[in-house]
Protein backbone atom coordinates (compact mmCIF):
# COMPACT_ATOMS: atom_id res chain seq x y z
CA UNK A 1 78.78 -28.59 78.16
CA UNK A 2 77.51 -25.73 80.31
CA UNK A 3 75.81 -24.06 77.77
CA UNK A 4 71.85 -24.52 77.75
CA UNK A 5 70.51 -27.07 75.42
CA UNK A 6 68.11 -25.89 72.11
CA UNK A 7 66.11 -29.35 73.17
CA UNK A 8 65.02 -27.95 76.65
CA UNK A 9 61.25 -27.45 75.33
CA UNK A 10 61.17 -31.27 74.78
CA UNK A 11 58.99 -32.49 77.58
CA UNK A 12 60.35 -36.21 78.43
CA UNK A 13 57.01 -37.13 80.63
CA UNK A 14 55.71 -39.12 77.72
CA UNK A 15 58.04 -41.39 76.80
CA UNK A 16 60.03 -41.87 80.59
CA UNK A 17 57.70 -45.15 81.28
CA UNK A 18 56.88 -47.12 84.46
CA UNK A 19 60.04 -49.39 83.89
CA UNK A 20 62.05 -47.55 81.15
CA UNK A 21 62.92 -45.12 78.79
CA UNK A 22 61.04 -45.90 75.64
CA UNK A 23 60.45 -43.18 72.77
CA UNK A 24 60.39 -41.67 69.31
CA UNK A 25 64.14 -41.21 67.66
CA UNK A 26 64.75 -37.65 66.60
CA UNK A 27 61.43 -36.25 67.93
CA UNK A 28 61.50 -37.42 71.45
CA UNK A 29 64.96 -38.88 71.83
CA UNK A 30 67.72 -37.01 70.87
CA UNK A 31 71.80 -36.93 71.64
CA UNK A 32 70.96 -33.91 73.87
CA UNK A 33 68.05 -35.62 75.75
CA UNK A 34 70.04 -39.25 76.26
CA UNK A 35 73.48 -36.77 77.11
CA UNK A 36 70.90 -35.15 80.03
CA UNK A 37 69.95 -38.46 81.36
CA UNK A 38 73.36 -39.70 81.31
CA UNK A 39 74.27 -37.03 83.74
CA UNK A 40 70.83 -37.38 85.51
CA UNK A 41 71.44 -41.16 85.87
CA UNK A 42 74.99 -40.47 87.29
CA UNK A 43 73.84 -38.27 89.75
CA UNK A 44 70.66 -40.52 90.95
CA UNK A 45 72.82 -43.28 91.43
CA UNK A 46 75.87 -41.33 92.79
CA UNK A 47 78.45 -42.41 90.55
CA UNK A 48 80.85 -39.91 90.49
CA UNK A 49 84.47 -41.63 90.62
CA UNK A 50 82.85 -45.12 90.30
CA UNK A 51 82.10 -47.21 87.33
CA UNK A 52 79.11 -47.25 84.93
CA UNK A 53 77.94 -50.17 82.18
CA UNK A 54 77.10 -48.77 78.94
CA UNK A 55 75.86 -51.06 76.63
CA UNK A 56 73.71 -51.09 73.20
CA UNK A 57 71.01 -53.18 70.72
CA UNK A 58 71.97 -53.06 66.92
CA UNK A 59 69.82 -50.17 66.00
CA UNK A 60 70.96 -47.17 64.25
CA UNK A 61 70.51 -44.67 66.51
CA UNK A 62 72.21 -47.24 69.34
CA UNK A 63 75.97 -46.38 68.75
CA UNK A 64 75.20 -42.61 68.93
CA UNK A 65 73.22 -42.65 72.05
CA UNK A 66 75.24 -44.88 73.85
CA UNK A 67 78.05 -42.53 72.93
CA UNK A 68 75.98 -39.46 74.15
CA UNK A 69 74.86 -41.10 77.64
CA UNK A 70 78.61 -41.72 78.44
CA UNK A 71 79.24 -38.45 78.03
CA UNK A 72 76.56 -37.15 80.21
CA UNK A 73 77.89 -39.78 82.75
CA UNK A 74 81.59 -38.74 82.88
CA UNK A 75 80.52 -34.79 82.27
CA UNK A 76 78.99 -35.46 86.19
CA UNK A 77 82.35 -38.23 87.18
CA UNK A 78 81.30 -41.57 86.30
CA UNK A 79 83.85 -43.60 84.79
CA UNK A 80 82.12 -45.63 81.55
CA UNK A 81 82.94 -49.33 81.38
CA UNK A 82 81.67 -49.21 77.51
CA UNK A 83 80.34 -53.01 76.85
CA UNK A 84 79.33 -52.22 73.18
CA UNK A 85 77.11 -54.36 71.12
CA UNK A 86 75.10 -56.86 73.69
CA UNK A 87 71.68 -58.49 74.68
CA UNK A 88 69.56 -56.82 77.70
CA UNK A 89 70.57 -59.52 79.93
CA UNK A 90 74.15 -59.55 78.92
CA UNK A 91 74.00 -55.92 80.16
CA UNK A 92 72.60 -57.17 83.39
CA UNK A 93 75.36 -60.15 83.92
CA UNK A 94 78.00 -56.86 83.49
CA UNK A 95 76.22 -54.84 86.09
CA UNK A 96 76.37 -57.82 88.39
CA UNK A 97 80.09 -58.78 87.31
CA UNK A 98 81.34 -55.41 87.98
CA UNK A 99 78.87 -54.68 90.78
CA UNK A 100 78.13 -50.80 88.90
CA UNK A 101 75.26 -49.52 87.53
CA UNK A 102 74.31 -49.90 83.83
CA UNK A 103 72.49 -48.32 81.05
CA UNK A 104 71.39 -50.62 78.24
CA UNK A 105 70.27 -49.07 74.79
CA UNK A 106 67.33 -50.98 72.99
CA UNK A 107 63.43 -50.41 72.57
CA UNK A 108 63.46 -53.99 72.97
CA UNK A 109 60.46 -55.22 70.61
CA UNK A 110 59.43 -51.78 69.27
CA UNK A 111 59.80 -50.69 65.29
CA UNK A 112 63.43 -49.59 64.15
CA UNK A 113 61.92 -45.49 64.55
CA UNK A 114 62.27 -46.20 68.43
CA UNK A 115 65.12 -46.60 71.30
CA UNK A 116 65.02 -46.38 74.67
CA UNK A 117 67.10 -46.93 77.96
CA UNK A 118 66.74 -50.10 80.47
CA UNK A 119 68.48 -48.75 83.81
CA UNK A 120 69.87 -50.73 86.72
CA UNK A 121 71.49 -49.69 89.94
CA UNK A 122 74.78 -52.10 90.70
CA UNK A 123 74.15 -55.12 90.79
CA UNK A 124 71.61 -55.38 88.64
CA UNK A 125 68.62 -54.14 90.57
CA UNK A 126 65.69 -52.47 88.66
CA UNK A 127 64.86 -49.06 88.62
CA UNK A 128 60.97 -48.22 88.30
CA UNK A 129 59.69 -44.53 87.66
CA UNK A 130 59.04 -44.64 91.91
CA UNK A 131 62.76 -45.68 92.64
CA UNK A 132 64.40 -43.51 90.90
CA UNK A 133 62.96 -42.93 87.40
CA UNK A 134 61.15 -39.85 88.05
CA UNK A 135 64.41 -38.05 89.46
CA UNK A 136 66.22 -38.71 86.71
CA UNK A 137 63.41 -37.39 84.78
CA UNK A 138 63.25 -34.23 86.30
CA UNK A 139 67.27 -33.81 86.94
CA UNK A 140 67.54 -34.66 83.08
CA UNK A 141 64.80 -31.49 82.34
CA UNK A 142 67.08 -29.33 84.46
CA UNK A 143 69.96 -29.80 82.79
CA UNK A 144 68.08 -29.58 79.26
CA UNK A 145 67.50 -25.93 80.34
CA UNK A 146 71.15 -24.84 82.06
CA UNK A 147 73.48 -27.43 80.73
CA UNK A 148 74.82 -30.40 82.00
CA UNK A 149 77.76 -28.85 84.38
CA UNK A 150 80.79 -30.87 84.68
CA UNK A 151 81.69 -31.63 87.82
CA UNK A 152 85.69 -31.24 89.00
CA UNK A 153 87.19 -34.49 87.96
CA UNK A 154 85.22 -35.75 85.05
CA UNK A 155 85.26 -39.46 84.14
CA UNK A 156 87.30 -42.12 81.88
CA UNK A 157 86.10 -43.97 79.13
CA UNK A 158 87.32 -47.66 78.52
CA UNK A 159 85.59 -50.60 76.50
CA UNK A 160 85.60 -53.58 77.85
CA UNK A 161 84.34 -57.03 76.03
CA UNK A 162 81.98 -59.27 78.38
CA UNK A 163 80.55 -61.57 76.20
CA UNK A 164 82.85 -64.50 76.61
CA UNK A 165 82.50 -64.08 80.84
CA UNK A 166 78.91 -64.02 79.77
CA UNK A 167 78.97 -67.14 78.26
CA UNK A 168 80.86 -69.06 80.70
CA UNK A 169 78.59 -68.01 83.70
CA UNK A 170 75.66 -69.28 81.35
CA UNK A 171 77.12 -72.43 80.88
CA UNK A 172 77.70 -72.91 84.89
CA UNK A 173 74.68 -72.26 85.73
CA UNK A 174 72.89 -74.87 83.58
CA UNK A 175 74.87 -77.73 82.38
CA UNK A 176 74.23 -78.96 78.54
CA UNK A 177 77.31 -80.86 77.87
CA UNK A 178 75.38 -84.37 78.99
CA UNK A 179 72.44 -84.03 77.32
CA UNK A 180 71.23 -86.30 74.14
CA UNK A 181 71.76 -84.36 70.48
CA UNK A 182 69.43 -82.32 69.81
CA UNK A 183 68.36 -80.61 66.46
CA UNK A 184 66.87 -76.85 67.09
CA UNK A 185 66.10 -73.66 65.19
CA UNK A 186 66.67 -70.54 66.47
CA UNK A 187 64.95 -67.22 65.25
CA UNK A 188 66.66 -64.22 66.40
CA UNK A 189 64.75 -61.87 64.23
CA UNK A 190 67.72 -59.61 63.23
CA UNK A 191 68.15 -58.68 67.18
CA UNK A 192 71.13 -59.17 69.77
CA UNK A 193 70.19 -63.22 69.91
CA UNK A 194 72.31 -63.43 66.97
CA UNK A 195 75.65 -62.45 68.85
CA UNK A 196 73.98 -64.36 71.97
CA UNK A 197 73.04 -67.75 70.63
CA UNK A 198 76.46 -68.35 68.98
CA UNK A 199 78.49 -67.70 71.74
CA UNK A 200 76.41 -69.36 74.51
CA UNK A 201 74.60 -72.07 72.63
CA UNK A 202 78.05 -72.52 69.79
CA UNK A 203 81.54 -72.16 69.93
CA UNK A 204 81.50 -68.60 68.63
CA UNK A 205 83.03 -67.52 72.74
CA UNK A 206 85.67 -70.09 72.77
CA UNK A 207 83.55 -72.29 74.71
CA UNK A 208 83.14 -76.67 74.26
CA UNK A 209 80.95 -77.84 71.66
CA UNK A 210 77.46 -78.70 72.78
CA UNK A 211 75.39 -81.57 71.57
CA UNK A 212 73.30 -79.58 70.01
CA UNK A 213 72.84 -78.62 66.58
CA UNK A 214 71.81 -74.99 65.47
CA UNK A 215 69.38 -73.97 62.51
CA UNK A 216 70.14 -70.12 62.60
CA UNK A 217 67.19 -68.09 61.56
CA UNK A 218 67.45 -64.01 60.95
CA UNK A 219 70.70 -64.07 63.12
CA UNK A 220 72.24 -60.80 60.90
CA UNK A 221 72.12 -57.86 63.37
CA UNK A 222 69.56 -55.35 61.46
CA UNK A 223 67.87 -52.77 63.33
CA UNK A 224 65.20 -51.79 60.67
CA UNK A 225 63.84 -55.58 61.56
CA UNK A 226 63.95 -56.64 57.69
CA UNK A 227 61.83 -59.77 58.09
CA UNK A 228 59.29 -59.57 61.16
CA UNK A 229 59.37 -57.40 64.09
CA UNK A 230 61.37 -58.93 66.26
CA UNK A 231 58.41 -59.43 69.01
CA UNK A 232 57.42 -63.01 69.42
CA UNK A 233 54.52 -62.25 71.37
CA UNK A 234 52.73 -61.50 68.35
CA UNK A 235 51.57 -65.00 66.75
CA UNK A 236 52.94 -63.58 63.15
CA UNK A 237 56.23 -63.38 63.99
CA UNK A 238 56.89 -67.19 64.87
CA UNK A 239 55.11 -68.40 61.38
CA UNK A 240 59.01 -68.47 60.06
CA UNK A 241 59.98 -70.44 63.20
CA UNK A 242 57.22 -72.76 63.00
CA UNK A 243 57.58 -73.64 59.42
CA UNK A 244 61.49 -73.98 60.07
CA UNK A 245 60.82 -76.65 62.86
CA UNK A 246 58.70 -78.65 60.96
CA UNK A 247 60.79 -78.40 57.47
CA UNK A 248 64.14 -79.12 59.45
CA UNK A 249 62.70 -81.93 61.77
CA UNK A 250 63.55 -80.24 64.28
CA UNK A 251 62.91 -80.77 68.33
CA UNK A 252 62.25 -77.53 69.10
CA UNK A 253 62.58 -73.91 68.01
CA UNK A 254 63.75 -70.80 69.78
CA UNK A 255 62.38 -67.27 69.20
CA UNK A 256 64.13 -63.85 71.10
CA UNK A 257 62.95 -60.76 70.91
CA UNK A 258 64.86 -57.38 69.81
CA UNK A 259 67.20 -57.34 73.23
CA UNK A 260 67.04 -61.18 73.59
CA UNK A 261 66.03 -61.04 76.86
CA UNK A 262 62.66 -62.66 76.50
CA UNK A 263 62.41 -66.25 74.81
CA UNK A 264 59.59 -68.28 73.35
CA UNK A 265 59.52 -71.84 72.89
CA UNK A 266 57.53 -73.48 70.07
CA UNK A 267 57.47 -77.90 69.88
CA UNK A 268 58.57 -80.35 67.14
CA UNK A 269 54.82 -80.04 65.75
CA UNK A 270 55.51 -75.71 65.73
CA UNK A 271 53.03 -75.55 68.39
CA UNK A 272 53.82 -72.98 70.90
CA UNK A 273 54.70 -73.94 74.38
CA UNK A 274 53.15 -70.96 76.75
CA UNK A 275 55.61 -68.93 78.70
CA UNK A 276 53.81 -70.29 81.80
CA UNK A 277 54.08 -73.80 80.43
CA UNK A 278 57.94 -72.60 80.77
CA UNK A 279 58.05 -70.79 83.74
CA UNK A 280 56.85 -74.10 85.51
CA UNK A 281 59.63 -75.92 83.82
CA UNK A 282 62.17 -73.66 85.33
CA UNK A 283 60.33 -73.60 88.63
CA UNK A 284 60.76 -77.10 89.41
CA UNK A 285 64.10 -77.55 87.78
CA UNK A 286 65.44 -74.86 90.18
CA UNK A 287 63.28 -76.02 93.38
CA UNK A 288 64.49 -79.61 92.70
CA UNK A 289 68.15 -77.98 92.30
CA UNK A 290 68.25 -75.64 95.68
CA UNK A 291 66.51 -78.24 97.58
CA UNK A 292 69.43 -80.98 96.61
CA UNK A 293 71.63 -78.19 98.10
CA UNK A 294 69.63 -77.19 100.98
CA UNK A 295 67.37 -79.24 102.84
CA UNK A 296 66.02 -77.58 105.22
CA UNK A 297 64.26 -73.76 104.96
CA UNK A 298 61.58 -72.47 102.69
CA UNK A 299 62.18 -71.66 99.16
CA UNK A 300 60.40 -68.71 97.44
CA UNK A 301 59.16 -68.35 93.87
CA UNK A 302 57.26 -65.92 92.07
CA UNK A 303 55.06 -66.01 89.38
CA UNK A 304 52.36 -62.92 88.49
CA UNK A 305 48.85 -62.93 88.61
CA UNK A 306 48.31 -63.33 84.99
CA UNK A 307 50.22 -67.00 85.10
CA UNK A 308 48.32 -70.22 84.39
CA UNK A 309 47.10 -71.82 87.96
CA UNK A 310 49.43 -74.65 86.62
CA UNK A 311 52.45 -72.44 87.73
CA UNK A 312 51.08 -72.19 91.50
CA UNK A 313 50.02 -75.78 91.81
CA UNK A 314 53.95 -77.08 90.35
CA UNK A 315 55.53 -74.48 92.79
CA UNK A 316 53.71 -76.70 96.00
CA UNK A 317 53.78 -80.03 94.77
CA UNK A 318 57.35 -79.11 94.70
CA UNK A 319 57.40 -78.46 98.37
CA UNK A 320 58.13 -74.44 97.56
CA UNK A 321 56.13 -71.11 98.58
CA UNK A 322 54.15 -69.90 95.48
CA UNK A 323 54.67 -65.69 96.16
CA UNK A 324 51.42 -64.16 93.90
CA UNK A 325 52.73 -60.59 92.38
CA UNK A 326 51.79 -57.74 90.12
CA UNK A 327 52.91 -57.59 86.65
CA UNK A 328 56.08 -55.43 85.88
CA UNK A 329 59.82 -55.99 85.48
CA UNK A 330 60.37 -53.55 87.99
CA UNK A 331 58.19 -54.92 90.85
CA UNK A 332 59.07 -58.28 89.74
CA UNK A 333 62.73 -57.64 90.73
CA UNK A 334 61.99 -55.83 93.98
CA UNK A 335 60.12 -58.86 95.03
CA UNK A 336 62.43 -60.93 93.93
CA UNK A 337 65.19 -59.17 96.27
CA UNK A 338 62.62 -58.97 98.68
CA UNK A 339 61.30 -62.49 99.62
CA UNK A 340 64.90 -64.17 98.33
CA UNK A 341 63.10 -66.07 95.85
CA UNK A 342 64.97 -68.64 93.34
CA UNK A 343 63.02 -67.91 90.06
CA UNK A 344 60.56 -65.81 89.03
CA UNK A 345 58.33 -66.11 85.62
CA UNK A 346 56.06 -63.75 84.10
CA UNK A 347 53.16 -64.91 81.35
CA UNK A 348 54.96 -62.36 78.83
CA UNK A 349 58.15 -64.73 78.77
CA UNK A 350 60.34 -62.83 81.29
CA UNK A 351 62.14 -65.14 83.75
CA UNK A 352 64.38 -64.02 86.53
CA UNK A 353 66.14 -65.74 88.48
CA UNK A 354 68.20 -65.26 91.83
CA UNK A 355 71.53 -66.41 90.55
CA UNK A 356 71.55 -64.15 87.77
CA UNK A 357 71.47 -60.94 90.24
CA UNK A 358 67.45 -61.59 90.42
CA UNK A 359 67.08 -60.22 86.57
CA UNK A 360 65.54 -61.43 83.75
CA UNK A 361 67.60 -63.69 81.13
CA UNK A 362 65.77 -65.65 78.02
CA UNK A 363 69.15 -67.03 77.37
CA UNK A 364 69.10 -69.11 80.93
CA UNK A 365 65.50 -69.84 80.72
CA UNK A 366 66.26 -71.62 77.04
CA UNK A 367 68.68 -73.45 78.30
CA UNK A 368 67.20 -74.95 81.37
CA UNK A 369 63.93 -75.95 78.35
CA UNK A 370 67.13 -77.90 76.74
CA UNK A 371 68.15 -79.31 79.57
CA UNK A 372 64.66 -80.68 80.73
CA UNK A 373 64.39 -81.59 77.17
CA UNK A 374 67.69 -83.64 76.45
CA UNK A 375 67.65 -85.19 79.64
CA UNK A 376 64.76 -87.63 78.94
CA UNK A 377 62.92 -89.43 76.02
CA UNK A 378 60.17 -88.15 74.23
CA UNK A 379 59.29 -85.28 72.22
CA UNK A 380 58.50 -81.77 73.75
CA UNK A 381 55.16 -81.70 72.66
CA UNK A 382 54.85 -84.29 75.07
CA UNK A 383 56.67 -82.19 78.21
CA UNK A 384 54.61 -79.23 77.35
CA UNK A 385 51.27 -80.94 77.78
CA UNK A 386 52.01 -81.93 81.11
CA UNK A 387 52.42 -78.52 81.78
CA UNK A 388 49.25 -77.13 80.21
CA UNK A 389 46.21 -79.06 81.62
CA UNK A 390 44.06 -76.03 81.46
CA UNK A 391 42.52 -73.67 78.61
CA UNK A 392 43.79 -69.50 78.47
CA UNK A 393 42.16 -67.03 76.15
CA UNK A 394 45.71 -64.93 76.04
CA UNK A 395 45.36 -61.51 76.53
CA UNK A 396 42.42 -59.66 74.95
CA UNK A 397 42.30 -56.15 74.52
CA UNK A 398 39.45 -53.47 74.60
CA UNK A 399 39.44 -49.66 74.11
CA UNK A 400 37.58 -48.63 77.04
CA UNK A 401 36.96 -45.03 77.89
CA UNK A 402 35.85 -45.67 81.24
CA UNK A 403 37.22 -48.11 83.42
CA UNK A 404 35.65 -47.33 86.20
CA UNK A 405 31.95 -48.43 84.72
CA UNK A 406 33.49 -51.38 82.93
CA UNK A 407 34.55 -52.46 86.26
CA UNK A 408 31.06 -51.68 87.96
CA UNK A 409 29.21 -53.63 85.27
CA UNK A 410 31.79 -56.57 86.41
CA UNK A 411 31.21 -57.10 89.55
CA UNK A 412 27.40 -56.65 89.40
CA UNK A 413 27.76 -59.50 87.01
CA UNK A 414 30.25 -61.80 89.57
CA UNK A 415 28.67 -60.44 92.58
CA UNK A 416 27.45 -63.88 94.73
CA UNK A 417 29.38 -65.76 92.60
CA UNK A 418 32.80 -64.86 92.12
CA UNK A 419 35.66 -63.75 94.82
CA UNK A 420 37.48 -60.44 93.58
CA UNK A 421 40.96 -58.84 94.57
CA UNK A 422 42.60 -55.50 93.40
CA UNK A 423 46.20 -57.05 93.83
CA UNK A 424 46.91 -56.25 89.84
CA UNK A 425 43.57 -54.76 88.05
CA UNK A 426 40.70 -56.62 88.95
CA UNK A 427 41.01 -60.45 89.83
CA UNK A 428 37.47 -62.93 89.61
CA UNK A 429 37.55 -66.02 90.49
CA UNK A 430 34.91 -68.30 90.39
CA UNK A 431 32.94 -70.04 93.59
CA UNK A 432 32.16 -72.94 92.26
CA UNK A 433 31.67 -76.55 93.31
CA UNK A 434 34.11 -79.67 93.01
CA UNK A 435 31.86 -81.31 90.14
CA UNK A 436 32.24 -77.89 88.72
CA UNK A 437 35.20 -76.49 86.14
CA UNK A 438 37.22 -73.49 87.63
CA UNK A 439 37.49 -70.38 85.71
CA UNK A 440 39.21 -66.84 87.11
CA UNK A 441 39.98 -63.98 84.73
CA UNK A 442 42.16 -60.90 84.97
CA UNK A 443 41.31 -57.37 83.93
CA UNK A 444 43.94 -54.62 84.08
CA UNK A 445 44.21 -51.19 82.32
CA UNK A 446 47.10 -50.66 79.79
CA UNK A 447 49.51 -48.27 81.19
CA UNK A 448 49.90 -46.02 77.88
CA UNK A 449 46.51 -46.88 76.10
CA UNK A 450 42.47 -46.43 76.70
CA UNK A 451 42.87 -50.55 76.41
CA UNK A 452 41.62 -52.88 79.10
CA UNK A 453 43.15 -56.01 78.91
CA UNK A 454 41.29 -59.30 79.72
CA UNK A 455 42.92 -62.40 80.61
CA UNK A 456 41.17 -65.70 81.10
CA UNK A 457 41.93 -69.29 82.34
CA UNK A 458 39.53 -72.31 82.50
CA UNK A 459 39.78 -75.96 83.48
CA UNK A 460 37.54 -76.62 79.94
CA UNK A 461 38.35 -74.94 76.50
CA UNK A 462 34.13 -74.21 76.99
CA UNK A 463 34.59 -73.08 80.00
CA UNK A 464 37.09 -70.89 79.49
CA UNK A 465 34.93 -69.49 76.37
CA UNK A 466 32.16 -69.03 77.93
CA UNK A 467 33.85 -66.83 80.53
CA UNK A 468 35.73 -65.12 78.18
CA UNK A 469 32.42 -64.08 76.05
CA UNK A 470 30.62 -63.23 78.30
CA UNK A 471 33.16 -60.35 80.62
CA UNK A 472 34.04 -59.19 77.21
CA UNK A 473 30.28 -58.20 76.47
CA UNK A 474 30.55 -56.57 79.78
CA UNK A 475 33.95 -54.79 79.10
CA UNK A 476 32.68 -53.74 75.35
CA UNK A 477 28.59 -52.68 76.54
């Protein structure tokens, strides 16, 4: 291992992100480039003679890396607790089980030519590119130069099956076993959801039978994504879950993404329910939860800028503290650890919550939706439209050259009119009278594209249109 690597002239700047490692296979990621971040991870998170998760998507080039990262690991002392095949967020519940770091193999959404690496510290806590990403960037270019050295004692390897634990914590967390029977379908679009669902949602981990009944769509692990990318974000990939609700008679359909850590919820009609529709859900579920258990005290929960105002408003009707954040796993989870908060949801379907180590699980926000759901009459379509009053134009994106000008010409426009903040991008929200409909809209920059992304919400559909036109002229002038 001490001999200098022939991939030392690949630069890894472009494709270490803000949050993760996310690049090319063969080109950009390599078994020498994930075997020098192994050891860099190792040494950034000093886990020489302590243990380290390593887990994987079902991707081709998964099995491989995760192979070559362990051996960068124990090459520098870390002793691999090898977790195999497994969701994002079963990755997480390991690094919180065993209290160790972790290293998760998936590009999440991306095309089968991609992989990448979501890193935690023990317990689960994020690592952005400014807490420790960057060093491990730069310690991983070293040692594609000299070698990865091996330190004195090197590390063990040992596999180690989580999924049933996984399960089981699931399943304390929300309760399902009361609940009225309930017909879903659930689209796991060849990704990890179809090891998850079974075993959480079915009997495949041993557990009781549920009262619910399971439609499986796409649930054959296949990393070259044979049917639809396996990003429900994009409106094309739920047609198959849409038409499935409707052709079953169905209450509801479920849709993960590649890692299964992000989950979309569409109605009996095949209507989508938004993630902040969700998010607000969860919120009061959990505020009405903690507060049974603890009277007194403030409770904390987080939602990002780019969440509909319903998400705020449930939060203090509930009697909780709404805490306004950026957008970003990373800086989600900081803030979660932070303020203490109970939940957290993001408008891109992430939901994190404090008793899951303050990370991100799909799994647990689907099941609290199922336990709203089968715990009172009434279709979802119903639920949902309690908890979307107001009209979004989802995100909108531009290719701007020039930010800067776009957001000149912006505030110009709003100036007099509108109240601005720089928490995330560039916040404007209407002044505006109490005969009047509200309106605020969001632009940010994309992190890896000349894209600005707009993002409006209206009390009116017109309103919200009118907006929308019109700072989209502005953006595109």
């Amino acid at each position: 291992m001490n001999s200098a690597s022939s991939s030392g002239a690949i630069d890894l700047t472009p494709f270490i992100k803000a949050y993760d490692v996310r690049g090319l296979v063969g080109s950009q990621l390599t078994e020498e480039v994930v075997q020098a971040l192994g050891a860099a991870f190792a040494d950034e998170v000093e886990a020489a003679g302590t243990d380290v998760v390593v887990g994987h998507d079902m991707r081709d080039s998964s099995p491989e890396f995760a192979a070559a990262f362990a051996r960068g690991a124990q090459a520098r002392g870390a002793h691999v607790l090898s977790i195999g095949l497994c969701s994002t967020d079963e990755s997480y519940f390991a690094s919180g089980h065993f209290d160790a770091p972790a290293a998760m193999f998936t590009a999440s959404h991306n095309p089968a030519t991609y992989n990448g690496i979501k890193l935690s510290r023990a317990g689960a806590r994020g690592i952005s590119f400014d807490t420790g990403l960057r060093s491990i960037r730069d310690r991983a270019q070293e040692y594609l130069s000299t070698g990865v050295g091996e330190v004195a004692e090197t590390g063990t390897f040992r596999t180690v099956d989580v999924l049933a634990d996984y399960a089981a914590y699931l399943r304390s967390l929300v309760d399902l076993s009361g609940i009225r029977p309930i017909r879903i379908v659930v689209d796991a679009g060849n990704g990890m959801g179809g090891l998850t669902v079974p075993a959480v949602l079915g009997e495949a981990a041993g557990l009781a039978k549920l009262p619910i009944e399971i439609i499986p769509l796409y649930f054959e692990l296949d990393g070259s994504f044979p049917n639809h990318e396996a990003n429900p974000l994009e409106p094309a990939n739920i047609v198959d879950l849409q038409k499935a609700v409707i052709e079953h008679g169905a209450d509801l359909g479920l849709a993960f993404d590649g890692d299964a850590d992000r989950c979309f919820v569409v109605d009996e009609k095949g209507n989508a329910v938004t993630p902040s529709a969700v998010a607000a859900i969860v919120a009061l579920r959990e505020i009405t939860r903690v507060r049974a258990l603890q009277p007194d005290g403030d409770i904390f929960v987080i939602h990002n800028l780019i969440t509909s105002r319903i998400v705020e408003e449930t939060i203090e009707a509930a009697g909780a503290i709404p805490v306004r954040t950026r957008v970003g796993h990373s800086l989600i989870k900081d803030e979660m650890a932070k303020t203490g908060a109970i939940f957290g949801g993001e408008h891109s379907a992430h939901y994190y919550f404090r008793d899951f180590w303050g990370a991100d699980n799909g799994m647990l926000a689907a099941m609290h939706i199922l336990a709203e759901f089968g715990s009172h009459d009434g279709p979802l379509s119903a639920l949902s439209k309690q908890y979307t009053p107001y009209s979004a134009s989802g995100e909108v994106n531009s290719t701007v050259t020039d930010v800067p000008s776009a957001y000149s010409r912006i505030v110009d426009a709003y100036n007099g009119i509108a109240e601005f903040d720089e928490l995330d991008g560039l916040t404007v929200t209407g002044i505006v009278s109490a005969d009047e409909p509200f309106w605020w809209f969001n632009v940010r920059p994309s992190n890896t594209e000349p894209l600005l992304r707009l993002n409006v919400e209206a009390a009116t559909p017109e309103e919200m249109a009118r907006v929308r036109d019109a700072v989209l002229a502005l953006i595109r002038e």
